[in-house]
C-alpha atoms as a PDB file:
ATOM      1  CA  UNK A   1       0.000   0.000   0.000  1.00  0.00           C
ATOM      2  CA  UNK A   2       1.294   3.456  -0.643  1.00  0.00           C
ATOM      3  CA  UNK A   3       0.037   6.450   0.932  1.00  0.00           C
ATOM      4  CA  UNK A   4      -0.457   9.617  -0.410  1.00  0.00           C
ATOM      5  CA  UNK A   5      -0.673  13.362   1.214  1.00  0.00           C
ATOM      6  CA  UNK A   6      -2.777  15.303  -0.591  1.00  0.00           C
ATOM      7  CA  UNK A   7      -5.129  18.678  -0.112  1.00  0.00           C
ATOM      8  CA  UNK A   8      -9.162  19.266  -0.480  1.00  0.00           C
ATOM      9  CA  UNK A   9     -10.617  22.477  -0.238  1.00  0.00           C
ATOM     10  CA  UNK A  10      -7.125  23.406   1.669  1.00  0.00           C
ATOM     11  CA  UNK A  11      -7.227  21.029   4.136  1.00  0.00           C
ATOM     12  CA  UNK A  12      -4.304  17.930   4.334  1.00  0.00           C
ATOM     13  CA  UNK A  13      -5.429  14.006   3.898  1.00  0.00           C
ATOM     14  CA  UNK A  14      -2.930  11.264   4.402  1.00  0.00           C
ATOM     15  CA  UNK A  15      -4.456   8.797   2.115  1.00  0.00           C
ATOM     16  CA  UNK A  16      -3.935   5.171   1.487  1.00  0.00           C
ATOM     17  CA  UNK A  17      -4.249   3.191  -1.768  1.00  0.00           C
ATOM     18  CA  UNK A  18      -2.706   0.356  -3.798  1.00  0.00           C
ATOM     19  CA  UNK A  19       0.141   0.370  -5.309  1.00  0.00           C
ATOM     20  CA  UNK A  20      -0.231   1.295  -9.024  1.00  0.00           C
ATOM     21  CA  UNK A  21      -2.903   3.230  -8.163  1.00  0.00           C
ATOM     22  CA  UNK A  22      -1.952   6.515  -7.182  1.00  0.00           C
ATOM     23  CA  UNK A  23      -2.758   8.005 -10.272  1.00  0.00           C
ATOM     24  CA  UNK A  24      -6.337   7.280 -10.282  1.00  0.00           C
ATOM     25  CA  UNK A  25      -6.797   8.264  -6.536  1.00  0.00           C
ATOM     26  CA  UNK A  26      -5.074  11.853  -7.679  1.00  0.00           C
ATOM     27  CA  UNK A  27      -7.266  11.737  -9.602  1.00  0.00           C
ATOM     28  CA  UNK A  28     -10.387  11.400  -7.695  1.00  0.00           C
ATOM     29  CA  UNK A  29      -9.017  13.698  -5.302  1.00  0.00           C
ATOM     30  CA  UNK A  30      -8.665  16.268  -8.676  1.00  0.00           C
ATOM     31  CA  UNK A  31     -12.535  15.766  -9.032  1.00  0.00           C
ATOM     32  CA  UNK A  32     -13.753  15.809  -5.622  1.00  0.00           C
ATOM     33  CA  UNK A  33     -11.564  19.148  -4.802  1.00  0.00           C
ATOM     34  CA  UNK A  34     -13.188  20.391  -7.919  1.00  0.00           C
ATOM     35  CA  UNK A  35     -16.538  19.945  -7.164  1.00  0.00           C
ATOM     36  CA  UNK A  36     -16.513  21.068  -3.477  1.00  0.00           C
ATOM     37  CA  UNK A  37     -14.976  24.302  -5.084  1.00  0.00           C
ATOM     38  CA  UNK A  38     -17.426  24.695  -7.614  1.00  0.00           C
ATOM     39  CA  UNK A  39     -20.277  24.594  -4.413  1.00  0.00           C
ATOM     40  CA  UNK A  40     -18.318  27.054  -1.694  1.00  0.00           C
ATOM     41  CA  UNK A  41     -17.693  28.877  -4.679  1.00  0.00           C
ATOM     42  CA  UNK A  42     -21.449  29.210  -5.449  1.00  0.00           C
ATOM     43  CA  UNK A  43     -21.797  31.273  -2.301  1.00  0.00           C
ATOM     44  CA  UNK A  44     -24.553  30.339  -0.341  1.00  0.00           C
ATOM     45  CA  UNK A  45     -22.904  27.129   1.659  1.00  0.00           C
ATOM     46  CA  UNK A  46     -20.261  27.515   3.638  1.00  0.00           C
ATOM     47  CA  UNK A  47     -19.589  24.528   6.035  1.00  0.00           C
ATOM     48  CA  UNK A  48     -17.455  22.264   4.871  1.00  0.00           C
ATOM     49  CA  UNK A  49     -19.808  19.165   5.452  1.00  0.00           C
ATOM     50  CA  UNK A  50     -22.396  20.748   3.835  1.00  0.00           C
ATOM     51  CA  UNK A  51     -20.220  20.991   1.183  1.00  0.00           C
ATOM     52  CA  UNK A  52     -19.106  17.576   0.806  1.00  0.00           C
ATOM     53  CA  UNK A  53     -22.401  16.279   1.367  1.00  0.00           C
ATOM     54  CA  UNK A  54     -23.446  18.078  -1.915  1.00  0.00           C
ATOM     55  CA  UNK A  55     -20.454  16.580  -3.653  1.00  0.00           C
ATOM     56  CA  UNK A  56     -20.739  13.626  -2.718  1.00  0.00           C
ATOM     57  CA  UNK A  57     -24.965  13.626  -3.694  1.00  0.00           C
ATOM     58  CA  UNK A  58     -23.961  15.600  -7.032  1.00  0.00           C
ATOM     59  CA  UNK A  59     -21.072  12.651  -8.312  1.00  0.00           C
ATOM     60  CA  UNK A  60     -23.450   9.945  -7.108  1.00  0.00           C
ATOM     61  CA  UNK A  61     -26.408  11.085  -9.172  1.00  0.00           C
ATOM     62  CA  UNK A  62     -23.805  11.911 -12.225  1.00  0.00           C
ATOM     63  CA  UNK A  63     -22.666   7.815 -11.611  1.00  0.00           C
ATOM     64  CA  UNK A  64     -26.075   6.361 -11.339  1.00  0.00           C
ATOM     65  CA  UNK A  65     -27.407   8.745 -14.265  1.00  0.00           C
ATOM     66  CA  UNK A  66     -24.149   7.464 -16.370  1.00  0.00           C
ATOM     67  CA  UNK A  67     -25.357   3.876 -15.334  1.00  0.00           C
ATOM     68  CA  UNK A  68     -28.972   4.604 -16.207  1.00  0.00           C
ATOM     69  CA  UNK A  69     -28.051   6.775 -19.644  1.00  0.00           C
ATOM     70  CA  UNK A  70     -29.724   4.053 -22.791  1.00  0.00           C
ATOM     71  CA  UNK A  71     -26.840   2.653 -24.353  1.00  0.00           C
ATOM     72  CA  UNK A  72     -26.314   3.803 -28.171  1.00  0.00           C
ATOM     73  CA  UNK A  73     -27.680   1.221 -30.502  1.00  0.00           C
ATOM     74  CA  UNK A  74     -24.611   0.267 -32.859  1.00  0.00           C
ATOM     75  CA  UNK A  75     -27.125  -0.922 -35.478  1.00  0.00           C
ATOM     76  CA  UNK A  76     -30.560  -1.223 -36.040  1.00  0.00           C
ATOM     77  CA  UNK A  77     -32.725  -4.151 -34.556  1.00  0.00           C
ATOM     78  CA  UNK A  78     -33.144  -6.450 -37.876  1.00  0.00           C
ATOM     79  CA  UNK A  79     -36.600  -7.506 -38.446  1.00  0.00           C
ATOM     80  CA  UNK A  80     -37.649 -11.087 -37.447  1.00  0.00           C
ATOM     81  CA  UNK A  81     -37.952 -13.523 -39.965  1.00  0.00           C
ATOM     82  CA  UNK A  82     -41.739 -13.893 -39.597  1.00  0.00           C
ATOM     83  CA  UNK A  83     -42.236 -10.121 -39.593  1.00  0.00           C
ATOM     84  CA  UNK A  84     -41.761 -10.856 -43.638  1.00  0.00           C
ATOM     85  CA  UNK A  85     -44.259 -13.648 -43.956  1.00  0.00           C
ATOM     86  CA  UNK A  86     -47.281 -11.795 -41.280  1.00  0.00           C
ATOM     87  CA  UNK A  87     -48.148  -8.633 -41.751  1.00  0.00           C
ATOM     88  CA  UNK A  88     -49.558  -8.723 -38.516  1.00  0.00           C
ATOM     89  CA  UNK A  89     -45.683  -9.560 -36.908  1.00  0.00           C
ATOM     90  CA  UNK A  90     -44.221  -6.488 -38.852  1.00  0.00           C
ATOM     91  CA  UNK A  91     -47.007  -4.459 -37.622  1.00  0.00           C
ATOM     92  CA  UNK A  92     -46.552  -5.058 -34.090  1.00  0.00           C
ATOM     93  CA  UNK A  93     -42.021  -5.819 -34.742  1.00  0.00           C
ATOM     94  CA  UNK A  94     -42.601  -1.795 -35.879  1.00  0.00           C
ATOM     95  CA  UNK A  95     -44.835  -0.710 -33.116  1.00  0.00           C
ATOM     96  CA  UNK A  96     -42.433  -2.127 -30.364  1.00  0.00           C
ATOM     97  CA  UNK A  97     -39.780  -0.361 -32.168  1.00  0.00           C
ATOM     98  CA  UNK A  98     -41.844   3.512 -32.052  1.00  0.00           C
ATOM     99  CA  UNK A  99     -42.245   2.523 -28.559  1.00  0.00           C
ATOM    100  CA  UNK A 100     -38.873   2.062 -27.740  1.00  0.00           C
ATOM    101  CA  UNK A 101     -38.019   5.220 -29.453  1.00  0.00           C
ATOM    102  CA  UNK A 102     -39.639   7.033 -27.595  1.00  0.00           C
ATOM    103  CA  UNK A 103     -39.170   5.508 -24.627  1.00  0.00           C
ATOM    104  CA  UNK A 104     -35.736   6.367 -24.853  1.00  0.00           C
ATOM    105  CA  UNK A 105     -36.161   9.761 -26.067  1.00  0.00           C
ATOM    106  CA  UNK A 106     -38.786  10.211 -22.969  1.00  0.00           C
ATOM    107  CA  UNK A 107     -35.921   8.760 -20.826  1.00  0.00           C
ATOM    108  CA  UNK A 108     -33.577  11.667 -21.987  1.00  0.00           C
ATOM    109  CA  UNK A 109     -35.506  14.470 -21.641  1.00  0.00           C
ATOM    110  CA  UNK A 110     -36.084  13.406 -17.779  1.00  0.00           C
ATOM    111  CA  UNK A 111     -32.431  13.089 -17.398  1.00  0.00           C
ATOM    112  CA  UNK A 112     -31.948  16.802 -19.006  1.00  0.00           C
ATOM    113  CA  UNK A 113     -34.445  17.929 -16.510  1.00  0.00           C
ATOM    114  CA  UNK A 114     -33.201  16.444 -13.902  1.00  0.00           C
ATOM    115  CA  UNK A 115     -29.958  17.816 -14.782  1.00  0.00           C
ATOM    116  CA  UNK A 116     -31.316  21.573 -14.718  1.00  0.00           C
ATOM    117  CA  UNK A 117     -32.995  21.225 -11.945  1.00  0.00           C
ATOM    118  CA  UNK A 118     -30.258  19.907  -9.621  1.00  0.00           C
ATOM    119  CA  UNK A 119     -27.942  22.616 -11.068  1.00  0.00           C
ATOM    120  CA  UNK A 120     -28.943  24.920  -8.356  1.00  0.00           C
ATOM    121  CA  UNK A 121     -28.869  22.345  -5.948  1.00  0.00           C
ATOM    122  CA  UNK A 122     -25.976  24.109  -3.714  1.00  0.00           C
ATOM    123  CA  UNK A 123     -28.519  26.863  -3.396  1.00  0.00           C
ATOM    124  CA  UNK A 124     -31.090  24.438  -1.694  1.00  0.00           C
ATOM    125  CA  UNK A 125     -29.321  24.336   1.814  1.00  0.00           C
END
């Protein structure tokens, strides 16, 4: 294990991590420093576990919306084979596909909301 001493918000951590690793954990530490900044910085919270309560809460929901986030479709979903023979199969094979559409478009436009909305979310406290 290695340790590492580095700074948030100007105050000293002695930090442990595997070795190999360090760069990744500087990292981290890069993005965590970054964000608590970017709330202080904002004005309206001061204490510094307010602060890193809102970080925390703002790169959890940026993970889990990452997680959530519809993965790209490389190519298009071929039509089964009995879609060709039944019109009845294409007609619904095409319907499920509209749906899913705009499912996913649906799905998007929450996460841009959501997005906007928790923008201001330093100003909440």
């Amino acid at each position: 294990m290695k340790q590492l001493d580095v700074q948030i918000l100007h105050q000293s951590y002695l930090l442990t991590c595997p070795e190999g690793h360090e760069e990744r954990l500087l990292e981290a530490v890069s993005r965590v420093n970054d964000t608590m900044a970017r709330i202080r910085d904002a004005g309206k919270v001061r204490s510094r576990e307010r602060v890193a309560v809102l970080a925390a809460l703002n790169m959890a929901f940026d993970i889990v919306t990452a997680e959530r986030a519809p993965a790209p479709v490389a190519e298009p979903v071929e039509q089964p084979d009995e879609a060709e023979e039944d019109p009845e199969a294409a007609d619904a094979w095409a319907q499920a596909m509209i749906q899913q559409q705009a499912d996913a478009q649906r799905i998007v436009a929450l996460l841009e909301r959501l997005d906007q909305a928790l923008e201001t979310d330093a100003q909440l406290l």
